[in-house]
N, C-alpha and C. Protein backbone atom coordinates (compact mmCIF):
# COMPACT_ATOMS: atom_id res chain seq x y z
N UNK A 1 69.20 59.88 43.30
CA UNK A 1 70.63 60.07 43.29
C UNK A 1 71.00 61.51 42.91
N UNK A 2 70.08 62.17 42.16
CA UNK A 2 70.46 63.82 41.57
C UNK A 2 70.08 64.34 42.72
N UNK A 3 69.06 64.09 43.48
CA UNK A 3 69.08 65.03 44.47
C UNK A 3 70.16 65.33 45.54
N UNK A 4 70.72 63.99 46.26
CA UNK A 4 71.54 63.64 46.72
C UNK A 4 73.18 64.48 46.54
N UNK A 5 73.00 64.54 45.08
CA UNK A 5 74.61 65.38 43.90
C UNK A 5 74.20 66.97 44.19
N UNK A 6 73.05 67.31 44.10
CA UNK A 6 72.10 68.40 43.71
C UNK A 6 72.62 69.32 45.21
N UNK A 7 72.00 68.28 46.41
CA UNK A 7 72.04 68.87 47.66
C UNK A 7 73.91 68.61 48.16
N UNK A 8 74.39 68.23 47.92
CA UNK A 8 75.86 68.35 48.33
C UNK A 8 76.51 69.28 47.49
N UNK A 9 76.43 69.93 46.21
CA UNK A 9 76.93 71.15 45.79
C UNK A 9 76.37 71.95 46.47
N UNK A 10 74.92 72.12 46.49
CA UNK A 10 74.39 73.48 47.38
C UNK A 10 75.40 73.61 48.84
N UNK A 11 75.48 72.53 49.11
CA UNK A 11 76.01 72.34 50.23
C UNK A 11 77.80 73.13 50.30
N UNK A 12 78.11 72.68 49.79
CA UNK A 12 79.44 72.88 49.26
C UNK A 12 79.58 74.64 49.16
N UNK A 13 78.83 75.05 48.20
CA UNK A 13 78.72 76.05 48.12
C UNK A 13 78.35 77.08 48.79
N UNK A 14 77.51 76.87 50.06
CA UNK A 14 77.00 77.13 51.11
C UNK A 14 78.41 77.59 51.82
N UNK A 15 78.81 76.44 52.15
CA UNK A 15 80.28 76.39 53.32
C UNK A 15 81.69 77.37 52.37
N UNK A 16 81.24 77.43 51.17
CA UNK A 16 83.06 78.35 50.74
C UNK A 16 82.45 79.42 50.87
N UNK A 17 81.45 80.03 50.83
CA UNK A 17 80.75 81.36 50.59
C UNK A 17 80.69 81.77 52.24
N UNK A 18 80.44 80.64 53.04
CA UNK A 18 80.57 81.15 54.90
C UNK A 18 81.73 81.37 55.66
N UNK A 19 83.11 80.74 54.59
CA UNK A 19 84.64 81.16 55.15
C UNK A 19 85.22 82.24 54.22
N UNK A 20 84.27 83.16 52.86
CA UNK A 20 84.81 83.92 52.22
C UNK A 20 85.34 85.38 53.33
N UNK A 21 85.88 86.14 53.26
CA UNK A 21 85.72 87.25 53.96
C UNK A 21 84.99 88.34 53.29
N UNK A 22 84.11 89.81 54.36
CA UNK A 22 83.96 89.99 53.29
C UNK A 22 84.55 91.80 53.47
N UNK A 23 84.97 92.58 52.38
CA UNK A 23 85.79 93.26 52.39
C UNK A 23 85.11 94.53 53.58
N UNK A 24 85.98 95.46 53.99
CA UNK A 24 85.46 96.30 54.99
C UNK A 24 85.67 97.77 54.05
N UNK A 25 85.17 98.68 54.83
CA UNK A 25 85.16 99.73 53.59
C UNK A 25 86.54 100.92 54.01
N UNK A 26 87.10 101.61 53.70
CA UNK A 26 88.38 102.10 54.32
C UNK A 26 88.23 103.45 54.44
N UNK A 27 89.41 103.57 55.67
CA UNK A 27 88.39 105.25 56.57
C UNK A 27 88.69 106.36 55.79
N UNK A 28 87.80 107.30 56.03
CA UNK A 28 87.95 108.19 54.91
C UNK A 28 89.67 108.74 54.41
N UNK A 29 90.55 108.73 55.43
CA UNK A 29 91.57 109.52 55.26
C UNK A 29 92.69 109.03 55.62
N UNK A 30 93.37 107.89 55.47
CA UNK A 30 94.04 106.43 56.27
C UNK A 30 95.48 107.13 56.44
N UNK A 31 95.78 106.79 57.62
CA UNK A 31 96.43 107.30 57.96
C UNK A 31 97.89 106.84 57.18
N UNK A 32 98.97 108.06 56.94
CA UNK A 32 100.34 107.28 55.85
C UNK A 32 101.37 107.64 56.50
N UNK A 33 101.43 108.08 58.02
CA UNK A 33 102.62 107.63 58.87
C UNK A 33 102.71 106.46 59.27
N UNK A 34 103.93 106.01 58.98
CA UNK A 34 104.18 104.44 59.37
C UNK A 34 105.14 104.38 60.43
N UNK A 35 105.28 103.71 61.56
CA UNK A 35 105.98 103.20 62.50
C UNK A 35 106.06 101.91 62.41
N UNK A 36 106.96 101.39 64.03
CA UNK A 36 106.89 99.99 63.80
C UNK A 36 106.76 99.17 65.29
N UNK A 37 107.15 98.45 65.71
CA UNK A 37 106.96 97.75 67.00
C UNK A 37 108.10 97.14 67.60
N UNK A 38 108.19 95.87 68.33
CA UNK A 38 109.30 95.45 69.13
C UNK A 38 109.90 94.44 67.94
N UNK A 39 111.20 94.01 68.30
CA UNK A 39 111.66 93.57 67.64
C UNK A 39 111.85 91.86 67.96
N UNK A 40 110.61 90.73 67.70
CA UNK A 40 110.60 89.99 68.06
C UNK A 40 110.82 88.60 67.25
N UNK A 41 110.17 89.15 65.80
CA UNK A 41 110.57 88.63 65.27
C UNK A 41 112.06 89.03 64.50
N UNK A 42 112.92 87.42 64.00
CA UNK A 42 114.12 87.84 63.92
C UNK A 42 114.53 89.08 62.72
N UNK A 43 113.57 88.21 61.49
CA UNK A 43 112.98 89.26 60.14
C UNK A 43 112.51 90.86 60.36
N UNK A 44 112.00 90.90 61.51
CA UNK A 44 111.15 92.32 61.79
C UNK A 44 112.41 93.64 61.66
N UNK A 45 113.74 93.40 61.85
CA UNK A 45 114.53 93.87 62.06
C UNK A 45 114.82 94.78 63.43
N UNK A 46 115.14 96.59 63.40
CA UNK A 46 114.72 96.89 64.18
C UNK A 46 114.30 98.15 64.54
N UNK A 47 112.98 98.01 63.45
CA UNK A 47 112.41 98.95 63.54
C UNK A 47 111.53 98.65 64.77
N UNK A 48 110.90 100.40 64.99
CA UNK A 48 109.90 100.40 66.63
C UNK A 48 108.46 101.08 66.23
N UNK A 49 108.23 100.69 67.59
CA UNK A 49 106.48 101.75 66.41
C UNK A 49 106.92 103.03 66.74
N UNK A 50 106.12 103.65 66.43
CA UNK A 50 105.52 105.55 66.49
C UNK A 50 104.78 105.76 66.61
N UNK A 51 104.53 107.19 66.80
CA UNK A 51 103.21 107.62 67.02
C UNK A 51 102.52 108.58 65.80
N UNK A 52 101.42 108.69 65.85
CA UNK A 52 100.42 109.80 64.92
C UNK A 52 99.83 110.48 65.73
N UNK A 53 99.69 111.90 65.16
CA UNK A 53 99.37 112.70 65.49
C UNK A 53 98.06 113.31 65.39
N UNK A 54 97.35 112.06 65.25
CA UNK A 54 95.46 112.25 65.38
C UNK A 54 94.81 113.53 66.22
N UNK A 55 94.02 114.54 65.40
CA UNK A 55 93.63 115.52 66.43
C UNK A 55 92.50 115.13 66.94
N UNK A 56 92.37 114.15 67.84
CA UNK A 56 90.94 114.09 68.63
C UNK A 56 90.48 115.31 69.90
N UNK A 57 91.45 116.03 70.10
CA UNK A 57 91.92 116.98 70.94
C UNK A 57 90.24 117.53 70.68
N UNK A 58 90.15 117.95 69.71
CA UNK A 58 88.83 119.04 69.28
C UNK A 58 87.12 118.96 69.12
N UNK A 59 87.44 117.16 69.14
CA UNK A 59 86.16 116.51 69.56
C UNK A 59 85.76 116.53 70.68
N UNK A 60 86.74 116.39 72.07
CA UNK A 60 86.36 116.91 73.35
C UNK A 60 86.74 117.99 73.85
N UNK A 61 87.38 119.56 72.96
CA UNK A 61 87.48 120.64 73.56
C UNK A 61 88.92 120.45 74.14
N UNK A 62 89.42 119.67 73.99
CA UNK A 62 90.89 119.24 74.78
C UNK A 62 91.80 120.10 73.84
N UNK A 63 93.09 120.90 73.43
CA UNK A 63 93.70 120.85 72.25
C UNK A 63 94.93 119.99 72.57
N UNK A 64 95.47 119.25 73.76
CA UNK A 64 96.23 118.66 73.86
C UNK A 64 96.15 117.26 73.00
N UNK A 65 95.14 116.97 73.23
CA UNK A 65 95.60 115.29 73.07
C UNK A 65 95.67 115.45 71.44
N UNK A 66 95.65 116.54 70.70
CA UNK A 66 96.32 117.01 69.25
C UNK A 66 97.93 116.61 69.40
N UNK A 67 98.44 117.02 70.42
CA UNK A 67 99.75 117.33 70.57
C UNK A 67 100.49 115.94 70.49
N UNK A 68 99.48 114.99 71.36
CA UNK A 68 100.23 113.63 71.77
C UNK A 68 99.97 112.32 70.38
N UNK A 69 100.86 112.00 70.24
CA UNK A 69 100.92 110.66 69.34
C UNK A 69 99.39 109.83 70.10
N UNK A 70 98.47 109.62 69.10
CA UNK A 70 97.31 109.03 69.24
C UNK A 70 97.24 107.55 68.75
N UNK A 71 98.10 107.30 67.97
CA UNK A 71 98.34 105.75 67.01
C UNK A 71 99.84 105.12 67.32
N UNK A 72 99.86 103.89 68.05
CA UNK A 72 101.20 103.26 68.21
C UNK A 72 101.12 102.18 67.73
N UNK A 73 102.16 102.33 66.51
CA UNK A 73 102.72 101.06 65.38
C UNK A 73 103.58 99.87 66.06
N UNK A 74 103.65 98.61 65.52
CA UNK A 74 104.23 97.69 66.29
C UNK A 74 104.75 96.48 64.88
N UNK A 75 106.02 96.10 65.10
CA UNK A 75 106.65 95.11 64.29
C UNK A 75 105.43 93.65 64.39
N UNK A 76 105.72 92.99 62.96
CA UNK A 76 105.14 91.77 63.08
C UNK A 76 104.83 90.90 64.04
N UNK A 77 103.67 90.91 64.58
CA UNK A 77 103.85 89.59 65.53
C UNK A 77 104.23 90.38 66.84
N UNK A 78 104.13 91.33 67.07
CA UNK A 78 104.70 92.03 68.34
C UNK A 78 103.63 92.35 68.95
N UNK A 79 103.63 92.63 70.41
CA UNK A 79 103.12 93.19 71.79
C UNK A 79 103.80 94.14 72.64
N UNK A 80 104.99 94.07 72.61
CA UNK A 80 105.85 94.58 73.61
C UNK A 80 106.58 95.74 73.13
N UNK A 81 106.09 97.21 73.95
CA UNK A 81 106.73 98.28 73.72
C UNK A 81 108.54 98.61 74.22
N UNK A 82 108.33 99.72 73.22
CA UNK A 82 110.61 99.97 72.95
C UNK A 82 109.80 101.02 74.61
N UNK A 83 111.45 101.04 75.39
CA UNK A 83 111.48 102.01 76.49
C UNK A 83 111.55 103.27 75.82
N UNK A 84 111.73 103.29 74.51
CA UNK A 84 112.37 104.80 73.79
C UNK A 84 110.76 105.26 74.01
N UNK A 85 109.49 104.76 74.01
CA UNK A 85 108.40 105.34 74.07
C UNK A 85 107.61 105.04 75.37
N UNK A 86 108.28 105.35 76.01
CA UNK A 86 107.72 105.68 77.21
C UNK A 86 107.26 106.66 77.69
N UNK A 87 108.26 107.89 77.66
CA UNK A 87 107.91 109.17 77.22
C UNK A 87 106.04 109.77 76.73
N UNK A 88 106.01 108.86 75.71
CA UNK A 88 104.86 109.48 75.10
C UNK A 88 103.52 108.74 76.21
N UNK A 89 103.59 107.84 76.80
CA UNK A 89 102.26 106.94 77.27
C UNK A 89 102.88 107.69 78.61
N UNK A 90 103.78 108.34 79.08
CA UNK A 90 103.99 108.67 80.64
C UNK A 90 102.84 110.16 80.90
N UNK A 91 102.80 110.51 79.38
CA UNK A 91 102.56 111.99 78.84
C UNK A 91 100.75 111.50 79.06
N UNK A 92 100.10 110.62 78.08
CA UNK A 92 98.46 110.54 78.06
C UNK A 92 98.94 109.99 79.74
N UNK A 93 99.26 108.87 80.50
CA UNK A 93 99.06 108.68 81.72
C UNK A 93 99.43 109.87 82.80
N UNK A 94 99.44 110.98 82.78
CA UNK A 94 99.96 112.26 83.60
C UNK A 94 98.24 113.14 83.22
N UNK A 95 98.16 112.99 81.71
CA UNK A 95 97.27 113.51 81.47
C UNK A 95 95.48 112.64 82.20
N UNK A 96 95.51 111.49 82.07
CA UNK A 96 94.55 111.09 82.95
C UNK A 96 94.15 111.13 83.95
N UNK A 97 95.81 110.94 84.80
CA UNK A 97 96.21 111.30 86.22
C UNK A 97 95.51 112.57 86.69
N UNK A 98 95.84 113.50 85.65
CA UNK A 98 95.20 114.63 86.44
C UNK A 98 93.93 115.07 86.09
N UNK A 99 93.47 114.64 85.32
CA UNK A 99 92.16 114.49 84.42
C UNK A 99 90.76 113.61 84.93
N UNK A 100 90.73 113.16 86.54
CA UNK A 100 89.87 112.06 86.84
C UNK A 100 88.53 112.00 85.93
N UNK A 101 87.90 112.94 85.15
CA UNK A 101 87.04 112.37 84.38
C UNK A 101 87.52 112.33 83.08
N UNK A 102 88.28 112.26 82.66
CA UNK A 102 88.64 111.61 81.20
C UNK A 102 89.11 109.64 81.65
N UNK A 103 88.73 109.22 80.40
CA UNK A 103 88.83 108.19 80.08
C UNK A 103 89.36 107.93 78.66
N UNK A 104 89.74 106.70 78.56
CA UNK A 104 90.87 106.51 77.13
C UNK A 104 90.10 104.81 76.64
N UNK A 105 90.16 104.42 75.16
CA UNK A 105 89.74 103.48 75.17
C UNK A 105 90.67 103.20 74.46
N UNK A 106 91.22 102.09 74.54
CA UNK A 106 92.72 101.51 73.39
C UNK A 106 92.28 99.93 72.72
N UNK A 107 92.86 100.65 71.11
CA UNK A 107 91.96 99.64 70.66
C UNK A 107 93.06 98.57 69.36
N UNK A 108 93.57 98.06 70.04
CA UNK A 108 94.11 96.86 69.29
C UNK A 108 93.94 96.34 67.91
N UNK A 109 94.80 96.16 67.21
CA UNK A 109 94.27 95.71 65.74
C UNK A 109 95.63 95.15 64.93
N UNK A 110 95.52 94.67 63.95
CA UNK A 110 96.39 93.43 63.37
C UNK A 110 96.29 93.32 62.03
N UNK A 111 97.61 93.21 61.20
CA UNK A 111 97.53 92.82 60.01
C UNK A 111 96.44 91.49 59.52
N UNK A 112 96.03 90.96 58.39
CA UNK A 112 95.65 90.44 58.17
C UNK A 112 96.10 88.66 57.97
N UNK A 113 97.66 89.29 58.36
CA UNK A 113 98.38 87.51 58.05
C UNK A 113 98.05 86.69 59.53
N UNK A 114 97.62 85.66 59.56
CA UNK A 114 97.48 85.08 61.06
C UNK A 114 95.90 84.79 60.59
N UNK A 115 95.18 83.80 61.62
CA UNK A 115 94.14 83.75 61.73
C UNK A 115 93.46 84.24 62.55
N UNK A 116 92.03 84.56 62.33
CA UNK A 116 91.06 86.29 62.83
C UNK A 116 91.36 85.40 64.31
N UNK A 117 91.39 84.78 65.18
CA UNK A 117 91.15 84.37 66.56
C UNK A 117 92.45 84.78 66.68
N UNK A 118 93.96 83.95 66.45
CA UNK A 118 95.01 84.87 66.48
C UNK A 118 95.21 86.06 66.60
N UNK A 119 94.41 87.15 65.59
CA UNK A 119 95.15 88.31 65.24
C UNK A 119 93.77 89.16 66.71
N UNK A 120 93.04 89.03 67.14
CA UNK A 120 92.27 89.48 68.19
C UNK A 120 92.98 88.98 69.03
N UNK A 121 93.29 88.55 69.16
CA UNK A 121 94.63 87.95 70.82
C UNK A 121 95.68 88.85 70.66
N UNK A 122 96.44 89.04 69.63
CA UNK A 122 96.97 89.78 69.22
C UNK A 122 96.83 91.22 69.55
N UNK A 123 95.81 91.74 68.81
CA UNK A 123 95.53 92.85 69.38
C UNK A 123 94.76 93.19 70.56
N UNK A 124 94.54 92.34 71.75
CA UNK A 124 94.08 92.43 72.77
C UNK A 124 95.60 92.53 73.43
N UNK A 125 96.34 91.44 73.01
CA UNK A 125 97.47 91.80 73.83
C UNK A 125 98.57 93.08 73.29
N UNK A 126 98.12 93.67 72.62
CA UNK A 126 99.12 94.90 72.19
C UNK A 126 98.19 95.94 73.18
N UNK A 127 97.00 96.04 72.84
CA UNK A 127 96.57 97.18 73.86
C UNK A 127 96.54 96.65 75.19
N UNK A 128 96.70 95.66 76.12
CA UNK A 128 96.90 95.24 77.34
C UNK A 128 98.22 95.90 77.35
N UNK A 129 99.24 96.05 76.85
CA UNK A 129 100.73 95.97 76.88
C UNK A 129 100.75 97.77 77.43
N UNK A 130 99.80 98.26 76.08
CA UNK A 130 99.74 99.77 76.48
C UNK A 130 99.38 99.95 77.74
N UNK A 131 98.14 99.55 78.03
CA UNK A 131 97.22 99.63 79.14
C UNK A 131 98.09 99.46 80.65
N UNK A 132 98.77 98.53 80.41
CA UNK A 132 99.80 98.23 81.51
C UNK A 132 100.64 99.30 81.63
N UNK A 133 101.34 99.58 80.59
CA UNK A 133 102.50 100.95 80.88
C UNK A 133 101.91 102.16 81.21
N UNK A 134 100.33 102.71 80.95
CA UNK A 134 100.22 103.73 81.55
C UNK A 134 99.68 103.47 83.36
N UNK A 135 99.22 101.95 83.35
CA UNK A 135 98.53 102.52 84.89
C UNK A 135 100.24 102.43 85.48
N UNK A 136 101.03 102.00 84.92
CA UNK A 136 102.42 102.29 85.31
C UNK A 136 102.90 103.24 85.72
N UNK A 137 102.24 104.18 84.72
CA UNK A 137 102.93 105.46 84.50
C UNK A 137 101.93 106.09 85.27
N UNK A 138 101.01 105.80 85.76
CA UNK A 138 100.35 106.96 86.74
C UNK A 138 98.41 107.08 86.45
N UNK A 139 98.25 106.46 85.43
CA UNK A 139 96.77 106.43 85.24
C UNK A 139 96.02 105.48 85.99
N UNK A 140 94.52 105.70 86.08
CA UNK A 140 93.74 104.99 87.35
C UNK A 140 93.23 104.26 86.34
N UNK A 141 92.55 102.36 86.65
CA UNK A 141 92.69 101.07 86.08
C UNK A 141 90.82 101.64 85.51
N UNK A 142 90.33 102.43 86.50
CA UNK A 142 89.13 102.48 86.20
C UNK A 142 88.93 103.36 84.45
N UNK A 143 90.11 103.90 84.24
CA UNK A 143 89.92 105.26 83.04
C UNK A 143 90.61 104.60 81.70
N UNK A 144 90.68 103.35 81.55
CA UNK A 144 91.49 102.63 80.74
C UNK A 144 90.82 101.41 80.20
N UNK A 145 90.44 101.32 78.75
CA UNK A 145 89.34 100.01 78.74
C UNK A 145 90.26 99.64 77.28
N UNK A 146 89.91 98.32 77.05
CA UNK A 146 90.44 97.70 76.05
C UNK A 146 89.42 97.01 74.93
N UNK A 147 89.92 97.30 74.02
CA UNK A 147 88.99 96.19 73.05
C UNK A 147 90.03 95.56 71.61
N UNK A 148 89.72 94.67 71.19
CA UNK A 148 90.52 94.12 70.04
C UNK A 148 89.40 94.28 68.70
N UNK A 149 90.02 94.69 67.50
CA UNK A 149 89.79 94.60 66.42
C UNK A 149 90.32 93.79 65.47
N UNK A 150 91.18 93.06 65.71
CA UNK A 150 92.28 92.10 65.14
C UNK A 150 92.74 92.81 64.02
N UNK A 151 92.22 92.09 62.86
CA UNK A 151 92.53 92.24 61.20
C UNK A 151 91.18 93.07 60.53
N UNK A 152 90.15 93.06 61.92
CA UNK A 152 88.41 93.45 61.32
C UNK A 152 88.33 95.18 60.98
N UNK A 153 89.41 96.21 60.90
CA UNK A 153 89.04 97.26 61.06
C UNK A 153 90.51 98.00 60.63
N UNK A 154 90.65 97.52 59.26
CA UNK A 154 92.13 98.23 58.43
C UNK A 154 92.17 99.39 58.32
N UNK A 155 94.04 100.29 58.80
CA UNK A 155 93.76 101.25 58.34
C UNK A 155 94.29 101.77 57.27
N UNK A 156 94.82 100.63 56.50
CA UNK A 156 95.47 100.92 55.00
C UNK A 156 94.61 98.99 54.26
N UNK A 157 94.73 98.88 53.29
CA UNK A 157 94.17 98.18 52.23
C UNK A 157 95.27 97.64 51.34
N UNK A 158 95.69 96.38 51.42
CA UNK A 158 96.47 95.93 50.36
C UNK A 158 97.19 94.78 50.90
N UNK A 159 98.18 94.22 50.40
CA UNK A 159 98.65 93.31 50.68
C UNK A 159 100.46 93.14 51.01
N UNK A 160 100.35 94.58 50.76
CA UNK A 160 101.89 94.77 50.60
C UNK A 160 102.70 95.15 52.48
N UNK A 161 103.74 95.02 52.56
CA UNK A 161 104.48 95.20 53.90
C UNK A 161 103.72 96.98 53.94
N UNK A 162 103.62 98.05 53.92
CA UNK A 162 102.86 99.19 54.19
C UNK A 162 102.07 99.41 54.59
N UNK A 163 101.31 98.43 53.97
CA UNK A 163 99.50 98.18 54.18
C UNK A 163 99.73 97.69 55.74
N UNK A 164 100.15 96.53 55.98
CA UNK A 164 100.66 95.56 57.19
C UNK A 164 101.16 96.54 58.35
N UNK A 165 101.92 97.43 57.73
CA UNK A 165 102.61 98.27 59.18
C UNK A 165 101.60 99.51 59.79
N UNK A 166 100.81 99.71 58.63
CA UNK A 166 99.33 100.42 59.38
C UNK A 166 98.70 99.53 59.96
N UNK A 167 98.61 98.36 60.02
CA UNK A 167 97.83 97.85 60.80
C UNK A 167 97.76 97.43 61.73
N UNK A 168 99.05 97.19 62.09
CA UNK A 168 99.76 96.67 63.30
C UNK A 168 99.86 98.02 64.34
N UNK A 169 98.53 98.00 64.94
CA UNK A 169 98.60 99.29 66.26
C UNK A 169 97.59 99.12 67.19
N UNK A 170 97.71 100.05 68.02
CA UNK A 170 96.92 100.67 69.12
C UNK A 170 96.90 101.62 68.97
N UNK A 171 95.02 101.88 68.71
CA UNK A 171 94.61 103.65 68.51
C UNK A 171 94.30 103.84 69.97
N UNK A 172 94.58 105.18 70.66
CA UNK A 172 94.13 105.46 71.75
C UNK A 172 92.95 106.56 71.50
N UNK A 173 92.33 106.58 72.44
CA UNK A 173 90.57 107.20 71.61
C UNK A 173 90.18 107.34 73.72
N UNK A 174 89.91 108.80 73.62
CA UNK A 174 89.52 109.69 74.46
C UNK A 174 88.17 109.60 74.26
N UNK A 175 87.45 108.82 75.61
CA UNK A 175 85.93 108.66 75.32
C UNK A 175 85.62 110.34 76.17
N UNK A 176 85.98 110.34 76.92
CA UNK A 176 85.04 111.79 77.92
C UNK A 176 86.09 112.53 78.57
């Protein structure tokens, strides 16, 4: 009978330790411009995202893509970009356009409230949303790739609405 007690705590213990999360380590220099997204939820109010001004420009010799907003913020629970930023994705899609060997990789990601299968849908569908407005805007389907990070890859730490509005984006990331 002790074994029986013995092997169902192990057990037990086994399974809370396999749904713990476990913490990720935070990037060296996190970014503390905050934007916001669409306004979908009713609470979200109406704020929109923005952009950051990431210099990846200098990793590929480019100094433009310094110039262009590299990070687009998005309200709770949102996918769907403001027309006020169109402007900026017409700007990287002009730049691809004329650029046939550059490529862009957009990479989706999500606060931590929601569950991790949620918040990767989530951020698959925020960078689809991008992805869509530039081959819109003029970029070729082949120079445009997507991936989701959900909640797995924070760029602020905490629990507070701040923390949350860094996380809620699409980094755009110039592979070549």
């Amino acid at each position: 009978m002790n074994h029986y007690k013995l092997l169902s705590l192990s057990l037990l213990v086994l399974i809370l330790g396999a749904c713990s999360k476990t913490p990720t380590l935070p990037d060296p220099e996190p970014n503390s411009e905050i934007g916001s997204g669409m306004d979908n939820d009713s609470s979200a109010g109406t704020r929109g995202w923005e952009t950051d001004g990431l210099d990846q420009g200098e990793e590929f010799g480019d100094e433009m893509a310094g110039e262009l907003g590299m990070v687009l913020y998005f309200d709770f629970d949102q996918s769907e970009l403001r027309p006020v930023y169109a402007d900026l994705l017409a700007r990287h899609a002009n730049r691809l356009a004329n650029n046939a060997q550059l490529s862009v990789r957009l990479e989706g990601h999500a606060d931590e409230r929601g569950s991790r299968e949620y918040n990767i849908g989530l951020g698959e569908r925020r960078a689809q949303t991008v992805r869509r407005m530039m081959l819109i805007q003029g970029a070729a389907a082949n120079q445009i790739s997507t991936v989701s990070f959900g909640e797995e890859r924070p760029a602020a730490f905490g629990s507070d609405e701040d923390s949350y509005q860094q996380n809620r984006r699409v980094e755009i990331k110039y592979t070549n």
